[in-house]
Structures are given as structure tokens and as C-alpha cells.
Protein backbone atom coordinates (compact mmCIF):
# COMPACT_ATOMS: atom_id res chain seq x y z
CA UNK A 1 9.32 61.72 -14.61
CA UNK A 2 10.80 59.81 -17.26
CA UNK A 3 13.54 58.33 -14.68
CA UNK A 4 11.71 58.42 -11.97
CA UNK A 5 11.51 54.54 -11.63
CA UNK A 6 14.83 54.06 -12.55
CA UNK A 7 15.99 52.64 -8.93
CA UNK A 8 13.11 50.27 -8.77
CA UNK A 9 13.86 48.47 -12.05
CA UNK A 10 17.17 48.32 -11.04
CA UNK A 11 16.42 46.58 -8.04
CA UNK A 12 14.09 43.76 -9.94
CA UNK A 13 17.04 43.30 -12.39
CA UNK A 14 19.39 42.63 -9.64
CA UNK A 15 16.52 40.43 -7.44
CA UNK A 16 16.04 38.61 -10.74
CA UNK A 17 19.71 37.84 -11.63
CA UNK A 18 20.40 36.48 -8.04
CA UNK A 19 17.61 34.38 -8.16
CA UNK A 20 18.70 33.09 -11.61
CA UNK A 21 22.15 32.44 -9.73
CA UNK A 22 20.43 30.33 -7.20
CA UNK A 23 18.69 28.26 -9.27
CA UNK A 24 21.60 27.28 -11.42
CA UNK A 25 23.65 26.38 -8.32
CA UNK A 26 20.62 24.26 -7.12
CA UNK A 27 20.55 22.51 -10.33
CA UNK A 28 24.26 22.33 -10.48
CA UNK A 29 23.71 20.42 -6.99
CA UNK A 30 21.29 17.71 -7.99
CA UNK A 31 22.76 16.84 -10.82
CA UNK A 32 26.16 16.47 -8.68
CA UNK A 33 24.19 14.27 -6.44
CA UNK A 34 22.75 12.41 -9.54
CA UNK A 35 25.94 11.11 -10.93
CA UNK A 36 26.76 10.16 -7.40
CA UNK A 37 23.50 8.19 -7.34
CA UNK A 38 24.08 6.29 -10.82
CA UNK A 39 28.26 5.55 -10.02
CA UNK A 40 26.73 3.90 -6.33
CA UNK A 41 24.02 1.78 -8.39
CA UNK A 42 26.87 0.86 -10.47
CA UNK A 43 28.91 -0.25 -7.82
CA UNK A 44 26.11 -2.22 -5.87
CA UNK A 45 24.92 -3.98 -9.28
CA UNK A 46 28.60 -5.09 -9.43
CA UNK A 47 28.69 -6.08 -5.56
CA UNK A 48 25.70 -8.05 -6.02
CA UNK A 49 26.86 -9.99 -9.20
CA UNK A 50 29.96 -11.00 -7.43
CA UNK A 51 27.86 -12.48 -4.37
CA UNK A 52 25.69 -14.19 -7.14
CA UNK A 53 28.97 -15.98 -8.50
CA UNK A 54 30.30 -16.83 -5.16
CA UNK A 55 27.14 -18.15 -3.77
CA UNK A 56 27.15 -20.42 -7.11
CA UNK A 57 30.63 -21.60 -6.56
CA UNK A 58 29.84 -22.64 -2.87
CA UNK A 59 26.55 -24.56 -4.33
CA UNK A 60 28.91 -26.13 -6.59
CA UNK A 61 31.22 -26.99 -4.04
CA UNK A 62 28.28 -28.32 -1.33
CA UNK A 63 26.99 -30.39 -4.52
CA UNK A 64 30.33 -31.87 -5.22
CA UNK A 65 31.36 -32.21 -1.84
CA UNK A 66 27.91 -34.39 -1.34
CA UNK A 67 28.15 -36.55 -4.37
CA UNK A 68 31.18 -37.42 -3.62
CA UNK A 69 30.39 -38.82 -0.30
CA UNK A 70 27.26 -40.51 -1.90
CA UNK A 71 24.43 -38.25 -0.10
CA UNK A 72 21.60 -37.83 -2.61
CA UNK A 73 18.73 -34.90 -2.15
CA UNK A 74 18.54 -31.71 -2.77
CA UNK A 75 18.74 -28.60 -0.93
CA UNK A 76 16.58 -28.23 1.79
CA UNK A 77 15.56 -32.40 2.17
CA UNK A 78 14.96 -34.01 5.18
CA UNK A 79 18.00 -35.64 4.78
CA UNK A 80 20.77 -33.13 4.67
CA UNK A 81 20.25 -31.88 8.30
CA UNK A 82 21.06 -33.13 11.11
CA UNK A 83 19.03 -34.13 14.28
């Protein structure tokens, strides 16, 4: 029965190339979602510099405005808020 098993191993071949198949779409998935991942880090990292340099201009601005009108103190003091 030399080809007796012939069917069999055909059947593993074919169960092991569709498995093969499924992994490398599930691989071909993550690293999609990967690249995704990294460009959105990118983006936020960008966002949040931006808010940095705005929040600095409006210290700047605060700091300016208050020398200007002679109020000394620093953020925070007693006596920059009101009552």
C-alpha cells in the first residue's frame, strides 16, 4: 500500500498551507495597526508641543500684562486673586 496514505497527506499539506495563510494575514494586520499606532503618537507628540508653546506665550503675555500694571508675585500668590 505504497499510496495508500496518499489522501491523508494531502489533506495536512492543504490544513498546513491555510494555516500558514492565516498567520501571514494576522501578521499583515498588526503590523497595519502598528504604523497606525506610531503616525497617532506622532501626531499627539506634535499636539502636545504646540499646547506647550501656546501655554508659554499666554504666561508671557499674563507676565507682561502684570508688570506693566506694576503687580509683583508670582503665579499662584495671595495677591493675584481676587476676593
Amino acid at each position: 500500500m505504497i499510496g495508500g496514505d496518499g489522501g491523508a497527506m494531502g489533506a495536512l499539506a492543504g490544513f498546513i498551507v491555510g494555516l500558514g495563510i492565516v498567520v501571514a494575514g494576522l501578521v499583515a494586520v498588526v503590523a497595519r495597526r502598528q504604523r497606525r499606532a506610531s503616525a497617532g503618537k506622532a501626531e499627539g507628540m506634535l499636539i502636545e508641543q504646540q499646547a506647550r508653546r501656546e501655554a508659554e506665550q499666554v504666561r508671557s503675555e499674563v507676565l507682561a500684562l502684570h508688570a506693566h500694571a506694576g503687580v509683583t508675585g508670582t503665579f499662584g500668590s495671595s495677591r493675584l486673586t481676587r476676593r
